[in-house]
N, C-alpha and C. Protein backbone atom coordinates (compact mmCIF):
# COMPACT_ATOMS: atom_id res chain seq x y z
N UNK A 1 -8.73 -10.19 23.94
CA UNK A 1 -7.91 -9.00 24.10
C UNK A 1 -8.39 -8.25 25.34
N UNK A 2 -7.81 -7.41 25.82
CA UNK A 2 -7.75 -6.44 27.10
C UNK A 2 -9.23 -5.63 26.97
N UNK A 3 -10.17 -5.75 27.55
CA UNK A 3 -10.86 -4.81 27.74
C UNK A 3 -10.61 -3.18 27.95
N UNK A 4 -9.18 -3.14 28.06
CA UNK A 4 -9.20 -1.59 28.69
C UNK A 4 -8.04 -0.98 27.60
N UNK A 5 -8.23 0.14 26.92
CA UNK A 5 -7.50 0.55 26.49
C UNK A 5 -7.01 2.14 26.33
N UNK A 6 -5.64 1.52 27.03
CA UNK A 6 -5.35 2.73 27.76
C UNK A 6 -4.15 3.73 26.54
N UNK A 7 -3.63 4.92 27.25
CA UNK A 7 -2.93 5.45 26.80
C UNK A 7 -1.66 5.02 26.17
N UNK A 8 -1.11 4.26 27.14
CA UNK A 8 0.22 3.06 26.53
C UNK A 8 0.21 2.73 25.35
N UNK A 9 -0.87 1.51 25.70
CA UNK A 9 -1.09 0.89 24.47
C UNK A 9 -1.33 1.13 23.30
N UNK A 10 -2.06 2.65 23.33
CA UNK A 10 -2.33 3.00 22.04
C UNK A 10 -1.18 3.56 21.24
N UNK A 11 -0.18 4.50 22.46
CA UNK A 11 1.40 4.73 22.01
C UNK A 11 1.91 3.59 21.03
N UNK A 12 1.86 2.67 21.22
CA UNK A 12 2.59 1.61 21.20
C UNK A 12 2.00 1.05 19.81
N UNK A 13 1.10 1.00 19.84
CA UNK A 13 0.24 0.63 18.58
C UNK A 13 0.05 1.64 17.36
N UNK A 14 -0.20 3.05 17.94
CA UNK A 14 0.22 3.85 17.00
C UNK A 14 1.76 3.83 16.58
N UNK A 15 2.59 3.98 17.52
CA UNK A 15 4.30 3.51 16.57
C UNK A 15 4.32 2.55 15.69
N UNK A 16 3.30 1.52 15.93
CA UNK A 16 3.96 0.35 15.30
C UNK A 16 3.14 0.13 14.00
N UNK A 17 2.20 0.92 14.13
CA UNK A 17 1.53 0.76 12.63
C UNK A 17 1.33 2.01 11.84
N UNK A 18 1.07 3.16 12.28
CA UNK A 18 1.39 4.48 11.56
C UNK A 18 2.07 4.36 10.14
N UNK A 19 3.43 4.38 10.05
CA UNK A 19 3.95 3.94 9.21
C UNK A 19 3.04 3.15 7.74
N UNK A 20 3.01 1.39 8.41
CA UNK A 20 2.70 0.60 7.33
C UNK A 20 0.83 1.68 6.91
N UNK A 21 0.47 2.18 7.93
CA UNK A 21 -0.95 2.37 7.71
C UNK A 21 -0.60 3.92 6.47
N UNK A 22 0.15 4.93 6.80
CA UNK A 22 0.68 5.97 5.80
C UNK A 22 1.09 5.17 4.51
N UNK A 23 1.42 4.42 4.21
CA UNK A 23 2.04 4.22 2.76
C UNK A 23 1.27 3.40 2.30
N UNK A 24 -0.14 2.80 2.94
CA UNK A 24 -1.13 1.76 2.47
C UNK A 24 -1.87 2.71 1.51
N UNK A 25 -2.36 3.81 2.93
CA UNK A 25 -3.12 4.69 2.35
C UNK A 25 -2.72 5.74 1.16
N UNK A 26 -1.70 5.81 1.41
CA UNK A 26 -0.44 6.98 -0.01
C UNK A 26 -0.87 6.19 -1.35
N UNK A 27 -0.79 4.84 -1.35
CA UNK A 27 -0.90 3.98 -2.50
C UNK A 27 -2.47 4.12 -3.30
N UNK A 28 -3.36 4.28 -2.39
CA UNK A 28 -4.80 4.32 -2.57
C UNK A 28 -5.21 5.34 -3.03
N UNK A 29 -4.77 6.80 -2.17
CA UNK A 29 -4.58 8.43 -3.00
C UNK A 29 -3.48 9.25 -2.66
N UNK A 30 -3.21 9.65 -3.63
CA UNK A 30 -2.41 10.81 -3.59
C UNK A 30 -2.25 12.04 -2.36
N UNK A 31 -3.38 12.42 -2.30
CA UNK A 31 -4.02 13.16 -1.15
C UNK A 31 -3.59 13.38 -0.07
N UNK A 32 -2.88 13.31 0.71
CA UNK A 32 -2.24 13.22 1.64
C UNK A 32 -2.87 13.68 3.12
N UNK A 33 -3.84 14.82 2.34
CA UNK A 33 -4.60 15.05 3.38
C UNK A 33 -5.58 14.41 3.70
N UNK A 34 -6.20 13.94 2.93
CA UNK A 34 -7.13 12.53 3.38
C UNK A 34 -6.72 11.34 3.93
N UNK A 35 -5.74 11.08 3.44
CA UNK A 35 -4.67 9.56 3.49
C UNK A 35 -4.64 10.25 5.41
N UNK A 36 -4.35 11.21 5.71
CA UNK A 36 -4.43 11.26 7.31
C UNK A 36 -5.55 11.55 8.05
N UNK A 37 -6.54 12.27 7.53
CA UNK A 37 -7.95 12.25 8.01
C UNK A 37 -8.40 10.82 8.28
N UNK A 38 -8.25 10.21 7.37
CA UNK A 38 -8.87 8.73 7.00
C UNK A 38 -8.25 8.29 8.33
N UNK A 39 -6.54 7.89 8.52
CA UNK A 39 -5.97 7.32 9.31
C UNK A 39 -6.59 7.67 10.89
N UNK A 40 -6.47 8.81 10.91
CA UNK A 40 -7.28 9.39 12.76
C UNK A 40 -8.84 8.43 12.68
N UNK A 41 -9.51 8.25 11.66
CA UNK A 41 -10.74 8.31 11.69
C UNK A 41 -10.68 6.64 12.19
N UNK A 42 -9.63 5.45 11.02
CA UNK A 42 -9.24 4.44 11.21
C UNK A 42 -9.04 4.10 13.07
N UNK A 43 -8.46 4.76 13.56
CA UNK A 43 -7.86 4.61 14.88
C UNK A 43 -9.32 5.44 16.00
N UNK A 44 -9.78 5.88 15.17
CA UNK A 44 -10.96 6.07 16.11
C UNK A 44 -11.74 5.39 16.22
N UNK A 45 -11.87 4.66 14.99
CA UNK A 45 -13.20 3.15 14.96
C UNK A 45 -12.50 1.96 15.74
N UNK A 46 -11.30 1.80 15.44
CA UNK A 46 -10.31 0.78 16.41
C UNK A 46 -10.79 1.01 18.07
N UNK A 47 -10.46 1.95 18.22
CA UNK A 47 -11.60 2.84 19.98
C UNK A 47 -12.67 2.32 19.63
N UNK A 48 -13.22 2.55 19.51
CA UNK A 48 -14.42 2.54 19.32
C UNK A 48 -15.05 0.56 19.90
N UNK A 49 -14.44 0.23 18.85
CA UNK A 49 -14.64 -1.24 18.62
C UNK A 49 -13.76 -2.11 19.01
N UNK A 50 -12.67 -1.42 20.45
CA UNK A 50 -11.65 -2.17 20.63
C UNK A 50 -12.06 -3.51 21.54
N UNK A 51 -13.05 -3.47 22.00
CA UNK A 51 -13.72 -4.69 22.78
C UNK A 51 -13.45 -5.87 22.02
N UNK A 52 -14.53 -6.00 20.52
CA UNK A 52 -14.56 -6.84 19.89
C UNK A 52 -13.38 -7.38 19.90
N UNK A 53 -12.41 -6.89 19.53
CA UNK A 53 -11.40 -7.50 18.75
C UNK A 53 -10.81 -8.83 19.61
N UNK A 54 -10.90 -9.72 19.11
CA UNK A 54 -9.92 -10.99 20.40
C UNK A 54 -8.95 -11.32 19.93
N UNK A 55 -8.44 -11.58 18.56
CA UNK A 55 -6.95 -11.45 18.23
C UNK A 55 -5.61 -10.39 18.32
N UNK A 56 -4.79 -10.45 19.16
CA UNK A 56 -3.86 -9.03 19.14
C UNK A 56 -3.58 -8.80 17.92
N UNK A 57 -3.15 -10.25 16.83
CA UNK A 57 -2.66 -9.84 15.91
C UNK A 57 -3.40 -9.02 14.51
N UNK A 58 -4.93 -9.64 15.06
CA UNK A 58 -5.62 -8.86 14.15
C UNK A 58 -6.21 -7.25 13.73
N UNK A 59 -5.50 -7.00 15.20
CA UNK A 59 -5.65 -5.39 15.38
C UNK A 59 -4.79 -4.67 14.08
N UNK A 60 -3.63 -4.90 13.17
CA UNK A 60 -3.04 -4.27 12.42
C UNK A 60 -3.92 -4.31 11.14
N UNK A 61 -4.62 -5.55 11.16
CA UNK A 61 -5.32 -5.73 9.69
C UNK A 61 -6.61 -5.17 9.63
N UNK A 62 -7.38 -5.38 11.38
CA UNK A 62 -8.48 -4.13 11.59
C UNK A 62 -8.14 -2.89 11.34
N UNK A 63 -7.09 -2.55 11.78
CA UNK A 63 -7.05 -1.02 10.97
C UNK A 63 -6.53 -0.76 9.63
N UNK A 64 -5.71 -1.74 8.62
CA UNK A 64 -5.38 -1.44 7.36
C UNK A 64 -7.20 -1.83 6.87
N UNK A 65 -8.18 -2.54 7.24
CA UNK A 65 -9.13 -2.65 6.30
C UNK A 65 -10.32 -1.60 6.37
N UNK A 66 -10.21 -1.16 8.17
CA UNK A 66 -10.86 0.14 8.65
C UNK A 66 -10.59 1.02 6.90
N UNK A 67 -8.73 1.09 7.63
CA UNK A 67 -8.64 2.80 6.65
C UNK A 67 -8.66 2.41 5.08
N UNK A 68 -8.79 1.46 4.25
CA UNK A 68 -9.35 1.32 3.32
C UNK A 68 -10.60 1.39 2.88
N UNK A 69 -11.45 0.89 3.74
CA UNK A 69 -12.83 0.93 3.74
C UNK A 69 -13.18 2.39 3.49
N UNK A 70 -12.52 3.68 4.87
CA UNK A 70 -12.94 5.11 5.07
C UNK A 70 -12.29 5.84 3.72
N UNK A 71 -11.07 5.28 3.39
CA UNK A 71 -10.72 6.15 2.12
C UNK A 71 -11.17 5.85 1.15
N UNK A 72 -11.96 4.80 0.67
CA UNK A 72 -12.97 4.49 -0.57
C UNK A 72 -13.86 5.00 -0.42
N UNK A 73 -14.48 4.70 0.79
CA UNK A 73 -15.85 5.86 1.07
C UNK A 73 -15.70 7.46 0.85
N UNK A 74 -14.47 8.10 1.41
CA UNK A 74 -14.01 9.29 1.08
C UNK A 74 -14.16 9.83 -0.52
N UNK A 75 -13.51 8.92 -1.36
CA UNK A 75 -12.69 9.28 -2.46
C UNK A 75 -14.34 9.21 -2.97
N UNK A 76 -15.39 8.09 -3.39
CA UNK A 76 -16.49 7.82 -3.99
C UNK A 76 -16.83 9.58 -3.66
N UNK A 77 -17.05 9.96 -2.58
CA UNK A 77 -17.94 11.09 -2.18
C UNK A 77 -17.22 12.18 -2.76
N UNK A 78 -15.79 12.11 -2.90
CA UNK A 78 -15.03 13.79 -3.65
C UNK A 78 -14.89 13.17 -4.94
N UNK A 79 -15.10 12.00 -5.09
CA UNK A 79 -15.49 11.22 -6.88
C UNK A 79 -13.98 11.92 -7.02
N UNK A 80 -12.50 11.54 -6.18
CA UNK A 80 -11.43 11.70 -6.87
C UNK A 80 -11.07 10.23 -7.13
N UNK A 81 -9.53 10.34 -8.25
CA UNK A 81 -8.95 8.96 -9.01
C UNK A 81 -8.12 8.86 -8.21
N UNK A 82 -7.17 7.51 -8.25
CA UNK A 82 -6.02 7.22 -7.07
C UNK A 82 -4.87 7.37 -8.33
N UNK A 83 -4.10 7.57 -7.52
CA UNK A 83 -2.57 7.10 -8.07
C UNK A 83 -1.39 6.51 -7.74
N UNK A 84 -0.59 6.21 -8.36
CA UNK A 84 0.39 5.43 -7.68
C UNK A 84 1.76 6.68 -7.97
N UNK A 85 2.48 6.37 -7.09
CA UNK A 85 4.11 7.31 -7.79
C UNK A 85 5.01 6.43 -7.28
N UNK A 86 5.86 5.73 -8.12
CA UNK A 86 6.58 4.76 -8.06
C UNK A 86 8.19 5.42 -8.93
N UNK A 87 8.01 7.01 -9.13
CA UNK A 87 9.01 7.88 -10.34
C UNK A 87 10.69 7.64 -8.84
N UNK A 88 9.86 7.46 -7.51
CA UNK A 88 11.29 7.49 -6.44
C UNK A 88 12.21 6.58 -6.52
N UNK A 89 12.56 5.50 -7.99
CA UNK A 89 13.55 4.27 -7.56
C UNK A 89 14.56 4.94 -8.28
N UNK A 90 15.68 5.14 -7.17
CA UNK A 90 16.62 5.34 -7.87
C UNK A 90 18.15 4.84 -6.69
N UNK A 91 18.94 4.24 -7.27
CA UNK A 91 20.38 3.62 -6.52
C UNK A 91 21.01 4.61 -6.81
N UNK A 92 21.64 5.66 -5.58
CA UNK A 92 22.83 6.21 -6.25
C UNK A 92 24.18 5.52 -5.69
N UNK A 93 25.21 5.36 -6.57
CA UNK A 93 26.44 4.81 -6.34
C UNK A 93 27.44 5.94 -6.43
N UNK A 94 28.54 5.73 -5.93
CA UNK A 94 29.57 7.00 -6.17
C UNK A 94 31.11 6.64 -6.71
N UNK A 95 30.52 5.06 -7.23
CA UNK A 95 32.06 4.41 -7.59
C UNK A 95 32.43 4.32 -9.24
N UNK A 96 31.12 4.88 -9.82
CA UNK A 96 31.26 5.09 -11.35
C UNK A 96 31.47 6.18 -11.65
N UNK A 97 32.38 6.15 -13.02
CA UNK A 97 32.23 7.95 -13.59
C UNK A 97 31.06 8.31 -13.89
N UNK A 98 31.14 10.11 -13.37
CA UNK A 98 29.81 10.62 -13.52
C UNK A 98 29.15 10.55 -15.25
N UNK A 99 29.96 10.26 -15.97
CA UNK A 99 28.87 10.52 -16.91
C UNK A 99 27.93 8.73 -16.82
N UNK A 100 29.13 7.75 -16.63
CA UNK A 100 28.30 6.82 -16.14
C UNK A 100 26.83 6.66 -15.17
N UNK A 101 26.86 7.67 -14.42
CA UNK A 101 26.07 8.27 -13.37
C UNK A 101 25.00 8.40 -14.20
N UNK A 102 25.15 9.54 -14.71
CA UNK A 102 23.92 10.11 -15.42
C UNK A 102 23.30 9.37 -16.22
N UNK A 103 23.71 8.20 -17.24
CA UNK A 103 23.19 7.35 -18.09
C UNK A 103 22.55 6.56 -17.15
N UNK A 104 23.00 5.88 -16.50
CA UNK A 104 22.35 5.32 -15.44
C UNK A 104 21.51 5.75 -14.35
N UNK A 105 21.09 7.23 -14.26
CA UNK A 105 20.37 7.96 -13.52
C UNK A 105 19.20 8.09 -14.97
N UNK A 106 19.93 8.50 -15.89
CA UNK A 106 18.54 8.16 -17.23
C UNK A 106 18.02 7.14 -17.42
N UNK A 107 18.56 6.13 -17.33
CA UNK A 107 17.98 4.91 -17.51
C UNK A 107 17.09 4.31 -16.70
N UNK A 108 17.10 4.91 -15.15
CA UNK A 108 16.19 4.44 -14.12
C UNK A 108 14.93 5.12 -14.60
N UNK A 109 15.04 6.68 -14.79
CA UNK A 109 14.13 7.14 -14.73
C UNK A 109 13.29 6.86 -15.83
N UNK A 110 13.78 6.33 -17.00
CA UNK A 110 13.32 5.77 -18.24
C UNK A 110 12.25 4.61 -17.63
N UNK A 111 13.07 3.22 -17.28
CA UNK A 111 11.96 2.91 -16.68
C UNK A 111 11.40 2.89 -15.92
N UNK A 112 11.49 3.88 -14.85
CA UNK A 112 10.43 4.26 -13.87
C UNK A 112 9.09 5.01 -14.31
N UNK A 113 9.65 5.46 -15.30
CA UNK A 113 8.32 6.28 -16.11
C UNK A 113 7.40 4.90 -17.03
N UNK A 114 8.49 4.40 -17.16
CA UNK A 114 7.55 2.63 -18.13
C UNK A 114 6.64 2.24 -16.89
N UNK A 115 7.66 1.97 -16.04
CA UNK A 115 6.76 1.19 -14.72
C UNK A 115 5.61 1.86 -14.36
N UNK A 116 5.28 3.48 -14.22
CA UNK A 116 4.73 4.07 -13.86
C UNK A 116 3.52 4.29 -14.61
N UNK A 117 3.86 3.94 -16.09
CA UNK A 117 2.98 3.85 -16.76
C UNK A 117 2.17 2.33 -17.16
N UNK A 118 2.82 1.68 -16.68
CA UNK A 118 2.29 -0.28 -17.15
C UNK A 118 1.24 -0.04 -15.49
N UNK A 119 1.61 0.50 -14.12
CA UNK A 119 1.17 0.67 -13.60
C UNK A 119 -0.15 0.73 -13.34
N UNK A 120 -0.49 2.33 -14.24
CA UNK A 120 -1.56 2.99 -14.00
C UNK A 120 -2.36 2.19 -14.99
N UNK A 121 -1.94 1.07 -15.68
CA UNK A 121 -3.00 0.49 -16.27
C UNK A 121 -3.23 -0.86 -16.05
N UNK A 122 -3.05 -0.68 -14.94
CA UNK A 122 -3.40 -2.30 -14.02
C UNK A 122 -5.24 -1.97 -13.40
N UNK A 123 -5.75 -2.72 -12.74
CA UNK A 123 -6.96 -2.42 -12.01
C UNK A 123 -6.58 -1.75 -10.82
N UNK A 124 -7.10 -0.96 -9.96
CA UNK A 124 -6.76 -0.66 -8.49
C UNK A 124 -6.85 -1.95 -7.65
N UNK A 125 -7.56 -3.37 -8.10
CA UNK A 125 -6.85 -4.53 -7.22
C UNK A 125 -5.78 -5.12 -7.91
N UNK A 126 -5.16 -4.70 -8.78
CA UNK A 126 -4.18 -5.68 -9.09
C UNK A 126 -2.99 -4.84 -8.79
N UNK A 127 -3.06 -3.36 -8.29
CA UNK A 127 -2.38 -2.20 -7.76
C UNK A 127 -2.18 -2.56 -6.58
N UNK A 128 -3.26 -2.97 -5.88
CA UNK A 128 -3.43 -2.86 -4.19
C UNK A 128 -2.52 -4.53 -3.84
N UNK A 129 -2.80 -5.54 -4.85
CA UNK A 129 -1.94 -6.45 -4.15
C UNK A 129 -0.29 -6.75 -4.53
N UNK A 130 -0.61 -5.98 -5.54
CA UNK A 130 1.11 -5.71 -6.35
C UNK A 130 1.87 -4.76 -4.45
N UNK A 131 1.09 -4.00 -4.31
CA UNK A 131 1.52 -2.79 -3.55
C UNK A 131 1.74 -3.85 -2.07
N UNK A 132 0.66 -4.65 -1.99
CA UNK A 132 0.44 -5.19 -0.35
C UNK A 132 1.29 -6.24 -0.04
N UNK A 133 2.16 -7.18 -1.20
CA UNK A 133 2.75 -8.09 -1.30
C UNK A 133 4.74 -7.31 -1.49
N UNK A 134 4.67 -6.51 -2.12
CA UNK A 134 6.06 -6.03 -2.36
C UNK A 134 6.21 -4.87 -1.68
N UNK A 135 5.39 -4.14 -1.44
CA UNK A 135 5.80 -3.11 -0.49
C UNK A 135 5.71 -3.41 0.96
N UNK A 136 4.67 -3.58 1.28
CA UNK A 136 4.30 -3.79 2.68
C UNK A 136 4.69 -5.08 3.00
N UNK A 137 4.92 -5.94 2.23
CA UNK A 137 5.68 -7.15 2.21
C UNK A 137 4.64 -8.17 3.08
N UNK A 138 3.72 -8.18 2.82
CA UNK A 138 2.71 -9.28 3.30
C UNK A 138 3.05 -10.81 2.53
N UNK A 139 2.36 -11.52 3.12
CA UNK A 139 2.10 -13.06 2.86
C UNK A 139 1.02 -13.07 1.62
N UNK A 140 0.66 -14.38 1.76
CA UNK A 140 -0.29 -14.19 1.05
C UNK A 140 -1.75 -14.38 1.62
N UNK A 141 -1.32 -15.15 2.68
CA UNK A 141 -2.93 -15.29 3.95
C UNK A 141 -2.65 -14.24 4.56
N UNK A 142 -1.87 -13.21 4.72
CA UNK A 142 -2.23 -11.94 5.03
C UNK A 142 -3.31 -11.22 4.10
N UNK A 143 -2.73 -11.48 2.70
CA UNK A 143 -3.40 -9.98 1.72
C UNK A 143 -5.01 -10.92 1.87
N UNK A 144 -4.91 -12.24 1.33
CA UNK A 144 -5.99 -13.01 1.53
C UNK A 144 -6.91 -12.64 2.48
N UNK A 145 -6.22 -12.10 3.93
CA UNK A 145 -7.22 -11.97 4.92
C UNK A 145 -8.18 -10.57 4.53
N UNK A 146 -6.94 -9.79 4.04
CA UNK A 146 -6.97 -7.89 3.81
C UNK A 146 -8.65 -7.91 3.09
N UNK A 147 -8.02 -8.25 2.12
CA UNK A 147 -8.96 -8.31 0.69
C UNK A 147 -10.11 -9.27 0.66
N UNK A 148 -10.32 -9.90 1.99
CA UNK A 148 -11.17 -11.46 1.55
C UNK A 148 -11.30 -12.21 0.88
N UNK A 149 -10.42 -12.49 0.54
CA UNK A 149 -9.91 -13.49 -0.61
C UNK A 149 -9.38 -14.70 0.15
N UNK A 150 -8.95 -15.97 -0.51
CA UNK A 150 -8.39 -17.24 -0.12
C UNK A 150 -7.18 -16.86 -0.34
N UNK A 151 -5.96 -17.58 0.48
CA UNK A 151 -4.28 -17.00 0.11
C UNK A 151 -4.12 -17.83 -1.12
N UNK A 152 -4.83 -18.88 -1.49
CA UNK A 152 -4.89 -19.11 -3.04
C UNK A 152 -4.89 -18.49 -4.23
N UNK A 153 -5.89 -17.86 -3.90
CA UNK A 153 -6.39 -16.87 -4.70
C UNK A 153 -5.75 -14.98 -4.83
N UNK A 154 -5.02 -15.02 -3.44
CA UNK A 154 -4.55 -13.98 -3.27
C UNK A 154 -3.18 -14.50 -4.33
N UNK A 155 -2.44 -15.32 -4.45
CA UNK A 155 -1.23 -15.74 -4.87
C UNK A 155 -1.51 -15.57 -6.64
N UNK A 156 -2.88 -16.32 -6.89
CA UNK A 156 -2.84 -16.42 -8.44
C UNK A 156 -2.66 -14.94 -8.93
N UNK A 157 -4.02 -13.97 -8.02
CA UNK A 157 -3.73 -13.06 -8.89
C UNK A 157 -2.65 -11.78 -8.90
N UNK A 158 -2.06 -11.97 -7.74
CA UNK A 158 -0.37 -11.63 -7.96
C UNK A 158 0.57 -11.96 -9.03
N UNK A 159 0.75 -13.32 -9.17
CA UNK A 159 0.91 -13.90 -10.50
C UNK A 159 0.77 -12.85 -11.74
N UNK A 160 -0.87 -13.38 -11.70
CA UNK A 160 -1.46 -12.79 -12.83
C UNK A 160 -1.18 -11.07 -13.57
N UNK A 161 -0.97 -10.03 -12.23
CA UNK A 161 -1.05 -8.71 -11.82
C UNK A 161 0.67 -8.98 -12.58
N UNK A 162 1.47 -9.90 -11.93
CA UNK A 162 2.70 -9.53 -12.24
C UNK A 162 3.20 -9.91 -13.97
N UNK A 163 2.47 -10.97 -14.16
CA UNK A 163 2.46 -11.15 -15.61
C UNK A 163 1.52 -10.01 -16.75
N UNK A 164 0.64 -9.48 -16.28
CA UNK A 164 0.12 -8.40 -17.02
C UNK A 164 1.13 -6.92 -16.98
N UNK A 165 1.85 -7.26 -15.84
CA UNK A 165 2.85 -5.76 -15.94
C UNK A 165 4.10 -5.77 -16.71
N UNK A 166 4.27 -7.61 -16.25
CA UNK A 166 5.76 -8.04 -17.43
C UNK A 166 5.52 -7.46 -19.01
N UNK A 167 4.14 -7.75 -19.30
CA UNK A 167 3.55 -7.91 -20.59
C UNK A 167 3.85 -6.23 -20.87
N UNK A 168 3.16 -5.29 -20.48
CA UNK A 168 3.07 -3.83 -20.24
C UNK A 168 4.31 -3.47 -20.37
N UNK A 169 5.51 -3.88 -19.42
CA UNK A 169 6.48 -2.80 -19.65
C UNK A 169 7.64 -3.51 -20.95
N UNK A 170 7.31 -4.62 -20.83
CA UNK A 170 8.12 -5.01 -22.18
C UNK A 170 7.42 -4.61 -23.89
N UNK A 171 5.80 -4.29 -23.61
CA UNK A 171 5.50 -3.48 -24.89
C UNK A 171 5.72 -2.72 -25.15
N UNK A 172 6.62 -1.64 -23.98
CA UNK A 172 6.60 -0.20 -23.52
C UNK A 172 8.36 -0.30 -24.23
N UNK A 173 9.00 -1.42 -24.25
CA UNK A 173 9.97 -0.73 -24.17
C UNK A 173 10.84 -1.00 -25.90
């Protein structure tokens, strides 16, 4: 990679990962104000250590594992819990009658509150790859790389994460 890193580039790199790096960190805490402390701090160690890096492509995963690393370290030290809020799924349509609407605006939120709750009783890794695979829409030799894991192994316990939630929200319901 470029020895020199200039103003551009960092434009450019901050557009393009900001984003996925905000909703990594949202997933991890609630906090919002940390979730962006963390992120500046992420992009300052990236400076910092931009020499090393010789893959371009690995610069996005240097900083999703940076700002994981700084917001675990964070959270251990304010000894706060993470959470997830997953209560935002909702389709609105405008081609049914409203009372149709509303049953169906109840019904999401019904199980969004199941989901929300089969959720919070997953592990925070079976959270983080549920989250890194369907939200952020990674591979699986991506999350594999994230997490240090084999994409083998990243796959089973997706699986696994997704069959313990099947289990959860169908007890729930």
């Amino acid at each position: 990679m470029s020895s020199t890193f200039s103003f551009s580039t960092f434009t450019v790199l901050y557009n393009n990962t900001i984003d996925q790096l905000y909703s990594y960190g949202i997933k991890i805490t609630s906090d919002k104000s940390t979730v962006k402390d963390c992120i500046q701090e992420a992009y300052m160690d990236l400076f910092q250590n931009w020499e090393k890096i010789r893959n371009p492509k690995a610069v996005k995963y240097y900083l999703l594992k940076s700002l994981k690393r700084i917001i675990y370290r964070k959270l251990k030290a304010k000894r706060q819990s993470e959470s997830l809020d997953f209560k935002n799924i909702k389709d609105y349509g405008f081609d049914e009658p409203f009372e149709d609407e509303i049953i169906k605006t109840e019904n999401e939120e019904i199980l969004a509150d199941k989901m929300n709750q089969a959720l919070n009783k997953l592990t925070s890794k079976q959270k983080e790859i549920i989250h890194l695979k369907f939200n952020m829409g990674f591979s699986y030799e991506e999350i594999g790389r994230l997490m240090n894991i084999h994409s083998d192994s990243a796959k089973k316990q997706t699986y696994r994460a997704l069959g313990k939630l099947r289990g959860l929200v169908n007890e729930n319901y």
